[in-house]
N, C-alpha and C. Protein backbone atom coordinates (compact mmCIF):
# COMPACT_ATOMS: atom_id res chain seq x y z
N UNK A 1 5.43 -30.02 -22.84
CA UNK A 1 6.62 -29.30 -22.48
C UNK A 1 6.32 -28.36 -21.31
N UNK A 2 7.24 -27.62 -20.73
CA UNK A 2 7.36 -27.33 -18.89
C UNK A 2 7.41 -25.42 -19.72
N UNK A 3 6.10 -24.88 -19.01
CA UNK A 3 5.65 -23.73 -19.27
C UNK A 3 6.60 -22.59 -18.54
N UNK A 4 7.01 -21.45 -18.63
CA UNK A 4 7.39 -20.52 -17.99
C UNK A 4 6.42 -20.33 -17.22
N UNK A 5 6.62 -19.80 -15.71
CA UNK A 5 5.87 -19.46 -14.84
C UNK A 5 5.91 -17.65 -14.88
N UNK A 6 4.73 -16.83 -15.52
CA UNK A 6 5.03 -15.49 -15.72
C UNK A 6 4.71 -14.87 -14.30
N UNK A 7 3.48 -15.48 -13.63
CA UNK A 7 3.42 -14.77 -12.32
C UNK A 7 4.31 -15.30 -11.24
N UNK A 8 4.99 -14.35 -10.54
CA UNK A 8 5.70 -14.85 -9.61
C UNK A 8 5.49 -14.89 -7.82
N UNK A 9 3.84 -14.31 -7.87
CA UNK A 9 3.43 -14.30 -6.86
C UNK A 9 2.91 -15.78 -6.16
N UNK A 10 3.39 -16.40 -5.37
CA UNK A 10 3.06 -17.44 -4.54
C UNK A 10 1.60 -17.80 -4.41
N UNK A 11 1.19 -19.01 -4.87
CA UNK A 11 -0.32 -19.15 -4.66
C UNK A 11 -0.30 -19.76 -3.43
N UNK A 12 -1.90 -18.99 -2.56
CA UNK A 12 -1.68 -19.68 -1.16
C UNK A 12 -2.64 -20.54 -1.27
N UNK A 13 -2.63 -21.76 -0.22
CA UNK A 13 -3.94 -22.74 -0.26
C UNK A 13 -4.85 -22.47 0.05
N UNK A 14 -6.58 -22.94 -0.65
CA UNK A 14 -7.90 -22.17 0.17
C UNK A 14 -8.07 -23.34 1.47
N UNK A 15 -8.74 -22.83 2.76
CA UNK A 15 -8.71 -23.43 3.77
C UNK A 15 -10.29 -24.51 3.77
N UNK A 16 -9.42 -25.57 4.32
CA UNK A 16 -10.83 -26.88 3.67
C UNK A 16 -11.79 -26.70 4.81
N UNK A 17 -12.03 -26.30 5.64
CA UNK A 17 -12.55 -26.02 7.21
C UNK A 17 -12.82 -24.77 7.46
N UNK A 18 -13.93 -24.10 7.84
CA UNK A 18 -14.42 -22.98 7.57
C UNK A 18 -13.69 -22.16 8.93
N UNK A 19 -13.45 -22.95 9.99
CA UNK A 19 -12.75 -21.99 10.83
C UNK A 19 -11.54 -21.95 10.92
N UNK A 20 -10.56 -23.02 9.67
CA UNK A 20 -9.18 -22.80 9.19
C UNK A 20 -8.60 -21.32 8.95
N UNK A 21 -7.86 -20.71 9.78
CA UNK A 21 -7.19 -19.76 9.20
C UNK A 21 -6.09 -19.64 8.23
N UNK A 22 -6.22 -18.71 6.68
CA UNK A 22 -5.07 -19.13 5.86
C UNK A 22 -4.31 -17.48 6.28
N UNK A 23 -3.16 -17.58 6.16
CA UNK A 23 -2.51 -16.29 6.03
C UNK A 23 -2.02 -15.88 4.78
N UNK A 24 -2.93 -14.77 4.06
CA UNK A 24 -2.60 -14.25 2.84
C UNK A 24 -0.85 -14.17 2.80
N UNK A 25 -0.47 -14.85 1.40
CA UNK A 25 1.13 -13.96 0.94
C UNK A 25 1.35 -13.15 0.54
N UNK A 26 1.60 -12.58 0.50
CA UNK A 26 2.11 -10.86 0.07
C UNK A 26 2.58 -11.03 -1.40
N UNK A 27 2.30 -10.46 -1.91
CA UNK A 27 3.19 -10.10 -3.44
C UNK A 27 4.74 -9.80 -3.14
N UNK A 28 5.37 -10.64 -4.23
CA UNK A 28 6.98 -10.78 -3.29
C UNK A 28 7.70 -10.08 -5.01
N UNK A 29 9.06 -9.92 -4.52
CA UNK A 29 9.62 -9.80 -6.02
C UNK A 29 10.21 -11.32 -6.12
N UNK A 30 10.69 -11.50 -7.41
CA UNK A 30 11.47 -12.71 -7.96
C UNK A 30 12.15 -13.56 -6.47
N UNK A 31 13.65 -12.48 -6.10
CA UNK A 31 14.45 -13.29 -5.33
C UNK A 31 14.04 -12.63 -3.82
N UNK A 32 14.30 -13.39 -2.98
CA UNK A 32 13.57 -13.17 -1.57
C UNK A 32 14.60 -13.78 -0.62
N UNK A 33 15.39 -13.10 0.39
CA UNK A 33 15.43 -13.86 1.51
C UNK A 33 14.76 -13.63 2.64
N UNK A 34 14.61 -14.88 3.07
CA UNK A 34 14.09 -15.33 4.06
C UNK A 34 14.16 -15.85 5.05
N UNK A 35 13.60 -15.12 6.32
CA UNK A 35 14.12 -15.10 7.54
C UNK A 35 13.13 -16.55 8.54
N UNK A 36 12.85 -17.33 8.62
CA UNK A 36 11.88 -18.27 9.27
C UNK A 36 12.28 -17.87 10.85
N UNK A 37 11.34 -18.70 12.00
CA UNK A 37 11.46 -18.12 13.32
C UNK A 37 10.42 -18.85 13.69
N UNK A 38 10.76 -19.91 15.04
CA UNK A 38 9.60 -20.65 16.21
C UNK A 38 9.72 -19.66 17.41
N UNK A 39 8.87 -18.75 17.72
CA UNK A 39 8.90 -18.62 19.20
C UNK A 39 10.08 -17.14 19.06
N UNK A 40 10.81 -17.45 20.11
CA UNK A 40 12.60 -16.68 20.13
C UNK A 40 13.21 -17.19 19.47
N UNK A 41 13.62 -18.65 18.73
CA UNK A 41 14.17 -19.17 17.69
C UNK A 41 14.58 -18.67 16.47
N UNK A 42 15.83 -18.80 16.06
CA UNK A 42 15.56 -18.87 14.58
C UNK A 42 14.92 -20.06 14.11
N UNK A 43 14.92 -20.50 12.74
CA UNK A 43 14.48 -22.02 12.06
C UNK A 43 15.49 -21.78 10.62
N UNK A 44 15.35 -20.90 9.71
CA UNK A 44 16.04 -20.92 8.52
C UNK A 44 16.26 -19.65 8.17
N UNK A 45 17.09 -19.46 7.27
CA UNK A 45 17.48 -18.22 6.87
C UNK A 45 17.99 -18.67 5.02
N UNK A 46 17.16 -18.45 4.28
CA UNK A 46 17.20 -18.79 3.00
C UNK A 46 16.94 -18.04 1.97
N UNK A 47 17.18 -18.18 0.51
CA UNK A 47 17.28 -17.18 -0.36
C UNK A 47 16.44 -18.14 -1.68
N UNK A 48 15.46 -17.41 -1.83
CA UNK A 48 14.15 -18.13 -2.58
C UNK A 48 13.81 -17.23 -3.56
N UNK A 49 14.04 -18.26 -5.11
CA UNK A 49 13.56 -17.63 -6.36
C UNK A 49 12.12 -17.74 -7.03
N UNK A 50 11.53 -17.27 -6.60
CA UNK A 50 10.30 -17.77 -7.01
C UNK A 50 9.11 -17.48 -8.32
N UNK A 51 10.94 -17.60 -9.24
CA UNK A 51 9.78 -18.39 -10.39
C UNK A 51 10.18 -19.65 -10.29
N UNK A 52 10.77 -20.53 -9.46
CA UNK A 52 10.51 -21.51 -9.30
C UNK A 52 9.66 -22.50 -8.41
N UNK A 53 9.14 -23.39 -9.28
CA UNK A 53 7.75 -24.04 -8.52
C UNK A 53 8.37 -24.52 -6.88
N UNK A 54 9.32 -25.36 -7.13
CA UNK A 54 9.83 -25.80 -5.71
C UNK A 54 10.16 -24.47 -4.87
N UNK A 55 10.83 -23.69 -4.75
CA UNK A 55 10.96 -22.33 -4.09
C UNK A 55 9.87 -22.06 -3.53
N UNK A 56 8.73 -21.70 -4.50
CA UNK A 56 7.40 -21.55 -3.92
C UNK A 56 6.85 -22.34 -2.96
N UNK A 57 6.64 -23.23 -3.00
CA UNK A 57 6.05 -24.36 -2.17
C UNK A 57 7.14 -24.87 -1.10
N UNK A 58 8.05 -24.55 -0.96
CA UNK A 58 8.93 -24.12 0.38
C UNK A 58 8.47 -22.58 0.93
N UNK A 59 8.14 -21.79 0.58
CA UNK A 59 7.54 -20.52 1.37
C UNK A 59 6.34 -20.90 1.61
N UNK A 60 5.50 -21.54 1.03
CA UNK A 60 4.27 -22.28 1.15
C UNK A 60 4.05 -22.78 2.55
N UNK A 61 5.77 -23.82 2.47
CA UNK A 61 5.40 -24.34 3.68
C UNK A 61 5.90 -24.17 5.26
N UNK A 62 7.24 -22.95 4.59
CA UNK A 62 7.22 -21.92 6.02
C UNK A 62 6.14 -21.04 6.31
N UNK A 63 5.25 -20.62 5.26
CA UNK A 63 4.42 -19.95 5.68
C UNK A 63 3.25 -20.23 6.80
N UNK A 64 3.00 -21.71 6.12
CA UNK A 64 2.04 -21.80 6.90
C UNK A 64 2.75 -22.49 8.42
N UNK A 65 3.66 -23.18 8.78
CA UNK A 65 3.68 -23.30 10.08
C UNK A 65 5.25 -22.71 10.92
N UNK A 66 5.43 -21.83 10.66
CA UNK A 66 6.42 -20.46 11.59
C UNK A 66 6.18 -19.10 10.78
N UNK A 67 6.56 -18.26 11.44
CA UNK A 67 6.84 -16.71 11.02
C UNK A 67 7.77 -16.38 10.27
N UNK A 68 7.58 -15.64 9.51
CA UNK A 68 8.26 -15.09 8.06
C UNK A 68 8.64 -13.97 8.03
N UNK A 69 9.73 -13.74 7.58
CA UNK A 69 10.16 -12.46 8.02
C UNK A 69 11.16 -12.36 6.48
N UNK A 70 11.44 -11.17 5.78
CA UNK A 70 12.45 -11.05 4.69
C UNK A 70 13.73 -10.16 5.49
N UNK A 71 14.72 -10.42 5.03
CA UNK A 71 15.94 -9.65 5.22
C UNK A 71 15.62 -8.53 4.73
N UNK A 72 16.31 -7.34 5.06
CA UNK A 72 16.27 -6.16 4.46
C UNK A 72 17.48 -5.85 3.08
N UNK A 73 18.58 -6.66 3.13
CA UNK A 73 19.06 -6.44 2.24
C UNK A 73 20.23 -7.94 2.24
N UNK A 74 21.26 -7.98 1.05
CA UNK A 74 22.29 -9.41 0.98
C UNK A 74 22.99 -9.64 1.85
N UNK A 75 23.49 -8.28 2.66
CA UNK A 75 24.53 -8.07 4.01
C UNK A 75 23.64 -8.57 4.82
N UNK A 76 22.43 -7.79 5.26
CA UNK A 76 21.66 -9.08 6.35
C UNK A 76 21.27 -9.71 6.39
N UNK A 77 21.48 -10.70 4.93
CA UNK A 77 20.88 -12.29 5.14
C UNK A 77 22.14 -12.88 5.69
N UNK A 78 23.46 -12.76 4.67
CA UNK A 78 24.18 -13.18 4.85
C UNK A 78 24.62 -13.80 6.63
N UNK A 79 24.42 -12.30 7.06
CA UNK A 79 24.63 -11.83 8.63
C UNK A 79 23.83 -13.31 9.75
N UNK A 80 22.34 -13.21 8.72
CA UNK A 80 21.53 -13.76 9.36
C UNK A 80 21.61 -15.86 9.25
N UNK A 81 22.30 -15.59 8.13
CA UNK A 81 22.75 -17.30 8.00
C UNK A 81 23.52 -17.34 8.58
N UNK A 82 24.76 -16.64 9.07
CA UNK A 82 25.47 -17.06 10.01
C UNK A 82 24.72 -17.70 10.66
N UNK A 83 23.80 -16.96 11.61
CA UNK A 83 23.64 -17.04 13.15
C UNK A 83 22.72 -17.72 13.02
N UNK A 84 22.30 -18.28 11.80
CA UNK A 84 20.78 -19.13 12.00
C UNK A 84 21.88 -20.63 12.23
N UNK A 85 23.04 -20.59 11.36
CA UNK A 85 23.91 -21.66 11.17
C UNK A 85 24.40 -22.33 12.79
N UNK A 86 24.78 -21.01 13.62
CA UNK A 86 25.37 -21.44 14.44
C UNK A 86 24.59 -21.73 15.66
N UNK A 87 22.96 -21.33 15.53
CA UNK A 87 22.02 -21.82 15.92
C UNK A 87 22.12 -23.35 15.84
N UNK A 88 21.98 -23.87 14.75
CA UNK A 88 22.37 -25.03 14.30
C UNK A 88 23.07 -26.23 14.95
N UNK A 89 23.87 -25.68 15.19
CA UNK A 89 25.29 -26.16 15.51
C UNK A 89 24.84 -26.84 17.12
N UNK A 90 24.15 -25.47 18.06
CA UNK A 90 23.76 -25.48 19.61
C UNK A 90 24.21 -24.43 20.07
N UNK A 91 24.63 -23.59 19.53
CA UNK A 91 24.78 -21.86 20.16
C UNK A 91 23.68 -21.34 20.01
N UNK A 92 23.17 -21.07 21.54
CA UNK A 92 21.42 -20.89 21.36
C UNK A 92 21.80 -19.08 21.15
N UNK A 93 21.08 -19.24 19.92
CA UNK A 93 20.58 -17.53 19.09
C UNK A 93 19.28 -16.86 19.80
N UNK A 94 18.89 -15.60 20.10
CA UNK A 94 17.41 -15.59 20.29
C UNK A 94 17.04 -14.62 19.45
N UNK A 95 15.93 -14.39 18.44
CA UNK A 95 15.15 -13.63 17.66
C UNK A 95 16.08 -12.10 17.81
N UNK A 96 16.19 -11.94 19.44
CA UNK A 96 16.44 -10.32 19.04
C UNK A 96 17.69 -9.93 18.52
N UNK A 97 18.39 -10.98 18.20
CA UNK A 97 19.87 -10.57 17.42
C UNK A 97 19.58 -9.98 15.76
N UNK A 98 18.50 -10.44 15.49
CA UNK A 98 18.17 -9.87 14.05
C UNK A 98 17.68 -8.97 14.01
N UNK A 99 17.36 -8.45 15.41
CA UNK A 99 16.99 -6.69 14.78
C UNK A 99 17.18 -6.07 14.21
N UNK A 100 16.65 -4.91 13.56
CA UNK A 100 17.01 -3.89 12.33
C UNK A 100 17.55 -5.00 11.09
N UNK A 101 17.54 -6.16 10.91
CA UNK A 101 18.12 -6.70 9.86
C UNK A 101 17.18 -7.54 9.11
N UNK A 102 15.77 -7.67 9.72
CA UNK A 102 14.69 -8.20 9.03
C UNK A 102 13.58 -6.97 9.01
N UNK A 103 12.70 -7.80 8.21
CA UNK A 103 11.26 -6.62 7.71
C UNK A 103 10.52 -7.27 7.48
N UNK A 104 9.37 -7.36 7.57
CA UNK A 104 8.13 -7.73 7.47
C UNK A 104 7.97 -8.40 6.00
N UNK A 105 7.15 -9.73 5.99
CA UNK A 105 7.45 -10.20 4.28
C UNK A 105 6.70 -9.30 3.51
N UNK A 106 7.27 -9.14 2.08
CA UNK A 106 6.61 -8.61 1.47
C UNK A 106 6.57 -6.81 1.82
N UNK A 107 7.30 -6.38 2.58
CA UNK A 107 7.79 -5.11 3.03
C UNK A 107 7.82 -3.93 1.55
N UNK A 108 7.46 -3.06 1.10
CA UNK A 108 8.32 -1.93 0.31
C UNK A 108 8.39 -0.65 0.76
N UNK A 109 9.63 -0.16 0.84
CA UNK A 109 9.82 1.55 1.66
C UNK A 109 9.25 1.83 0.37
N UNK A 110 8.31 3.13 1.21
CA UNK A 110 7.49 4.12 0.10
C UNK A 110 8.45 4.83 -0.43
N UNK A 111 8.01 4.97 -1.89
CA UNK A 111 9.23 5.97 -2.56
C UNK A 111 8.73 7.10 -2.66
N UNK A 112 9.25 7.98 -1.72
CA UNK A 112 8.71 9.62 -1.56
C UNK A 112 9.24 10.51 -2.60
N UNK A 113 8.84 11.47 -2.93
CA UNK A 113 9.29 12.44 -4.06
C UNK A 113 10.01 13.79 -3.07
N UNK A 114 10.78 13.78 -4.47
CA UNK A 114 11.96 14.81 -3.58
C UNK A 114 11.30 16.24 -3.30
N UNK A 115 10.17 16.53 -3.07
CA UNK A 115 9.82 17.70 -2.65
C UNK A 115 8.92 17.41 -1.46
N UNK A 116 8.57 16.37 -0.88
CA UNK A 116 8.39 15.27 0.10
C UNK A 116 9.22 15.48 1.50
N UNK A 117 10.21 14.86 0.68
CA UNK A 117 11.81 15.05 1.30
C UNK A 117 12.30 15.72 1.69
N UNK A 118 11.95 16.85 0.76
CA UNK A 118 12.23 18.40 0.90
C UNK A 118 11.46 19.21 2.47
N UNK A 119 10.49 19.00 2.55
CA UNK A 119 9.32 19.48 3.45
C UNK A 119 9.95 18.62 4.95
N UNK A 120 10.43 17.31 4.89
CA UNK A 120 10.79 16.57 5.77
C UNK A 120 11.85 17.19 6.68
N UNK A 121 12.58 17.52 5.48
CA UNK A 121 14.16 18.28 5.49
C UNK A 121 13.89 19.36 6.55
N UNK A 122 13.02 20.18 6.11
CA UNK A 122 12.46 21.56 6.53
C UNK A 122 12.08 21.15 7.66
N UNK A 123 10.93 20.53 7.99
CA UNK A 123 10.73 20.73 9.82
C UNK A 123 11.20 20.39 9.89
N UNK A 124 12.16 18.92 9.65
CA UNK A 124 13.13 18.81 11.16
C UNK A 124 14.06 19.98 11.51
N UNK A 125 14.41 20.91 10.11
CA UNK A 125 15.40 22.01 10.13
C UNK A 125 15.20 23.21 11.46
N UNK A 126 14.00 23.51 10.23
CA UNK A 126 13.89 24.75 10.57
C UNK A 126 12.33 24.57 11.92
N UNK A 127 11.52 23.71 12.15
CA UNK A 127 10.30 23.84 12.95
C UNK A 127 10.80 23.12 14.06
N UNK A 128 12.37 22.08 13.96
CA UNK A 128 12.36 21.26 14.98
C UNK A 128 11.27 20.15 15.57
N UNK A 129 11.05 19.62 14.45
CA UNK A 129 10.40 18.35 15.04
C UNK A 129 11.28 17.25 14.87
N UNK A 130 10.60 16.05 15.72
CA UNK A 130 11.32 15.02 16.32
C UNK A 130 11.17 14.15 15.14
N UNK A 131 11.62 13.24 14.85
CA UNK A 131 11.94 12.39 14.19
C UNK A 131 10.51 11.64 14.13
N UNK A 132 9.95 10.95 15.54
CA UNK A 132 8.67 10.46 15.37
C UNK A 132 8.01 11.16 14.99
N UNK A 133 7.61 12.45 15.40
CA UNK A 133 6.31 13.00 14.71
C UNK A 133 6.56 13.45 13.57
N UNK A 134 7.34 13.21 12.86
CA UNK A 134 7.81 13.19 11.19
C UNK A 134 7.62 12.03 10.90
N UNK A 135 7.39 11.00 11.54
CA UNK A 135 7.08 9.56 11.33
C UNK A 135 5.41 9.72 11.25
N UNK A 136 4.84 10.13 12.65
CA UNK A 136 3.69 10.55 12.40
C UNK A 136 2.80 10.59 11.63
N UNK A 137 3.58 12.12 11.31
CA UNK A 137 2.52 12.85 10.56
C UNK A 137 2.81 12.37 9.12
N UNK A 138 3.99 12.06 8.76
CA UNK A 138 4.00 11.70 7.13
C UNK A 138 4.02 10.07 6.78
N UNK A 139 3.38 9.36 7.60
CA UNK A 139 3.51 8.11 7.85
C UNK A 139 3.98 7.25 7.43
N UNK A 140 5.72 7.36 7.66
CA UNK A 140 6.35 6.38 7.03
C UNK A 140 7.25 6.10 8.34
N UNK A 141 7.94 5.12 8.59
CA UNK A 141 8.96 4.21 9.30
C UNK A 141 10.03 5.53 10.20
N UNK A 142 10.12 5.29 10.93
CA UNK A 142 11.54 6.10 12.09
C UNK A 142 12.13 6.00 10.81
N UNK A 143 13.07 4.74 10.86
CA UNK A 143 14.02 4.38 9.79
C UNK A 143 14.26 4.94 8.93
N UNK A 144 12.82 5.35 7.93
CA UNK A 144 12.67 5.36 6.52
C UNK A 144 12.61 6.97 6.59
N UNK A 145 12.68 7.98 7.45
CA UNK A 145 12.81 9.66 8.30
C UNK A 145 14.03 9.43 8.29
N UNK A 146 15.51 8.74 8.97
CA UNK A 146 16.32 8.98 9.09
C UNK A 146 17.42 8.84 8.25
N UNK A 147 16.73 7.73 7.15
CA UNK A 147 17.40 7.42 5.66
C UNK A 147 17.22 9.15 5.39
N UNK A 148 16.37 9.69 5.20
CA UNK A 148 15.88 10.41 4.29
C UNK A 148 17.03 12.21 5.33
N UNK A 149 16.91 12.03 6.55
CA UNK A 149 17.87 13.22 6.80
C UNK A 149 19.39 12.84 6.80
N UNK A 150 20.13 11.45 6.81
CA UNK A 150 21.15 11.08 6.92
C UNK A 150 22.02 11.96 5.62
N UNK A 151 22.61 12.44 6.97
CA UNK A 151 23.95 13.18 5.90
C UNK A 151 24.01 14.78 6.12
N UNK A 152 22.10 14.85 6.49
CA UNK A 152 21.93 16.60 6.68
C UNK A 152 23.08 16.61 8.25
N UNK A 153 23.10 17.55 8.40
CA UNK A 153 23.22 17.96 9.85
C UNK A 153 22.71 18.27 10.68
N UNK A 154 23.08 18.37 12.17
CA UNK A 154 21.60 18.45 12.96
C UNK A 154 21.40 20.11 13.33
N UNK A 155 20.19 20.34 13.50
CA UNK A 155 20.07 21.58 13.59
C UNK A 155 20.22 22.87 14.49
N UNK A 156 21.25 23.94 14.38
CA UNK A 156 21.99 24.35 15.41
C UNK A 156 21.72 25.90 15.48
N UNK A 157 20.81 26.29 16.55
CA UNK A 157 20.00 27.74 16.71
C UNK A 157 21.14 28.83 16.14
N UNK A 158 20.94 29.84 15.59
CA UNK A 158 21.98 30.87 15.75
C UNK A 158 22.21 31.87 16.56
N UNK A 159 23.57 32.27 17.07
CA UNK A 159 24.21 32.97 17.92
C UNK A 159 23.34 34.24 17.96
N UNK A 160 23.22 34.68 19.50
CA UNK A 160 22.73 35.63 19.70
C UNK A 160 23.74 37.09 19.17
N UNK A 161 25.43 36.68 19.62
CA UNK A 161 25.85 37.49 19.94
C UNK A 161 27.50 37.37 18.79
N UNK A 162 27.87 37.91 17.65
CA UNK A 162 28.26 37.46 16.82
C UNK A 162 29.46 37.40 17.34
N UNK A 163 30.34 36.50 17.12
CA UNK A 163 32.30 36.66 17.03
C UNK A 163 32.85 38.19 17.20
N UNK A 164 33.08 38.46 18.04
CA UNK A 164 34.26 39.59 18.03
C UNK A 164 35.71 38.89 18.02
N UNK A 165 36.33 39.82 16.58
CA UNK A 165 37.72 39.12 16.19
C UNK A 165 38.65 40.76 16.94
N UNK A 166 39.53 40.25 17.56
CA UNK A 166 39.97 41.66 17.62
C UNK A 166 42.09 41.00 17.18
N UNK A 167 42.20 41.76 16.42
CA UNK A 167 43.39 41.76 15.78
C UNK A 167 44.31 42.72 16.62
N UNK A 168 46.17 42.47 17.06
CA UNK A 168 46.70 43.36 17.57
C UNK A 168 47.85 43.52 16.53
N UNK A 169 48.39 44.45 16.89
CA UNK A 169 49.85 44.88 15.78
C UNK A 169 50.45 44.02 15.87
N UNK A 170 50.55 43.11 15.23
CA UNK A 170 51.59 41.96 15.24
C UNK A 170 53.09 42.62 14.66
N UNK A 171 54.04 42.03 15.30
CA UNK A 171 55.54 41.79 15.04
C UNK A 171 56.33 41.68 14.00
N UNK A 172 57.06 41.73 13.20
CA UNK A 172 57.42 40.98 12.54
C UNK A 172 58.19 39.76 12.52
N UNK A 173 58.51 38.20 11.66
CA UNK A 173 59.01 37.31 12.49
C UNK A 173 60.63 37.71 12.01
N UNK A 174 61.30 36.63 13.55
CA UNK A 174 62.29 37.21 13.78
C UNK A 174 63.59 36.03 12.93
N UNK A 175 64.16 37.10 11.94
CA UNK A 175 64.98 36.43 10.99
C UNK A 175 66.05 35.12 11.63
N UNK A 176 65.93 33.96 10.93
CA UNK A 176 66.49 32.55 11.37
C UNK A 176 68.18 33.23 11.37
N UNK A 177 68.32 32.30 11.87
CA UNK A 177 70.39 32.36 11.57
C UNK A 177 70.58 31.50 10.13
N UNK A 178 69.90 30.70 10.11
CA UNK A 178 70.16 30.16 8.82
C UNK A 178 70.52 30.56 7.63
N UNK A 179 69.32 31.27 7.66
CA UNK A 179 69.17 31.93 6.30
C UNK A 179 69.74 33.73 6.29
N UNK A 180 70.10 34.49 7.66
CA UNK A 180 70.74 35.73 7.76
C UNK A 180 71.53 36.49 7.00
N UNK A 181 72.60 35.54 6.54
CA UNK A 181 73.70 35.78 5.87
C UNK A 181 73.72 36.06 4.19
N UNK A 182 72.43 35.04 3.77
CA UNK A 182 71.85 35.05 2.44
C UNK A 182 70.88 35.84 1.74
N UNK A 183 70.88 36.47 0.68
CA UNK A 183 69.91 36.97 0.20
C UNK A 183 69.02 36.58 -1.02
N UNK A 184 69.86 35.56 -1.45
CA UNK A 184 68.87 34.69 -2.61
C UNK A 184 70.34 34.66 -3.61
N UNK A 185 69.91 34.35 -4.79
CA UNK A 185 70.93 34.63 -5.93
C UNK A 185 71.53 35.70 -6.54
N UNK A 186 71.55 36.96 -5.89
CA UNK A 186 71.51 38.04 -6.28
C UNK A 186 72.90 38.82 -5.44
N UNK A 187 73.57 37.86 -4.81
CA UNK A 187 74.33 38.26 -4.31
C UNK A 187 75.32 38.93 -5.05
C-alpha cells in the first residue's frame, strides 16, 4: 500500500561526475508557486504541492535546468500566470515585468519581535536614518524596513516658532429675513 510522504522537503539528485554541479533545494513549505525563467524569458509559472511525489520531481526538473524563483504571494502568481500565459501565446514578456512579485526559492521574511520594530520605528523617527542603513545595520530586506514603518508617518522636525492665533471682536451674525418675524412657539 502507497505510504504518506511526512517529509515534504524535495530530495535533490547526488551528482554522478565529480565536477557535476548539483544546486541544493531549499526547504520549501507544502504549497509553492513557482516562478521558472530561461535567460529574460519567462518558462512557467506554477503552483506545486509537494507532498506529492509527481510535484516534486517537476521542481526537480525545473530545478535543475532554468532558474527558480517563488512568488511572493497568490495575487502574484496569479499576476504572473497571466503573463507567463501570454508569453505563450507570442507576446514577448521579459523577466523584468515580475519585479517585486517574485523571491528567491525557498525565501522566509525574518520574523522580528516587536521591540525590534520598535527600535526600527525609533531611528527612522527620531535619529533619521535612511531606510537602507536600517537595512544595513539590522539586516533585513529595504522591503521587509518598509513593511515594518508602513502606516507610521514620515518624520517632521518641529517648529521653531509656535502658531500665533490672534482672535478679533467678532460681530454678531446678521439676523435672516426669514426667520425675523418669528420667535419660536412662544409667540
Amino acid at each position: 500500500m502507497h505510504k504518506k510522504v511526512k517529509s515534504i522537503k524535495p530530495e535533490s539528485r547526488v551528482a554522478e561526475n565529480s565536477k557535476e554541479t548539483v544546486k541544493p533545494i531549499p526547504k520549501l513549505p507544502r504549497i509553492v508557486h513557482i516562478f521558472a525563467f530561461d535567460g529574460d524569458y519567462p518558462r512557467q509559472a506554477l503552483r506545486l504541492d509537494l507532498a506529492y511525489r509527481m510535484d516534486r520531481l517537476i521542481l526537480e526538473y525545473l530545478w535543475d535546468r532554468c532558474s527558480v524563483c517563488q512568488f511572493k504571494n497568490s495575487t502574484a502568481y496569479n499576476k504572473g500566470r497571466r503573463l507567463v500565459g501570454q508569453h505563450n501565446k507570442g507576446v514577448v514578456i521579459r523577466i523584468g515585468r515580475f519585479q517585486g512579485s517574485v523571491e528567491p526559492l525557498g525565501y522566509q521574511p525574518l520574523p522580528l519581535s516587536e521591540s525590534v520594530k520598535e527600535s526600527i520605528r525609533t531611528e527612522y523617527r527620531i535619529k533619521n536614518y535612511s531606510i537602507s542603513k536600517l537595512s544595513d545595520d539590522w539586516d533585513v530586506s529595504v522591503s521587509h524596513i518598509r513593511e515594518i514603518l508602513k502606516g507610521d508617518k514620515p518624520p517632521v522636525p518641529p517648529s521653531v516658532d509656535p502658531i500665533k492665533q490672534v482672535f478679533s471682536e467678532g460681530e454678531p451674525p446678521v439676523p435672516s429675513r426669514v426667520g425675523a418675524g418669528r420667535r419660536g412657539y412662544d409667540e
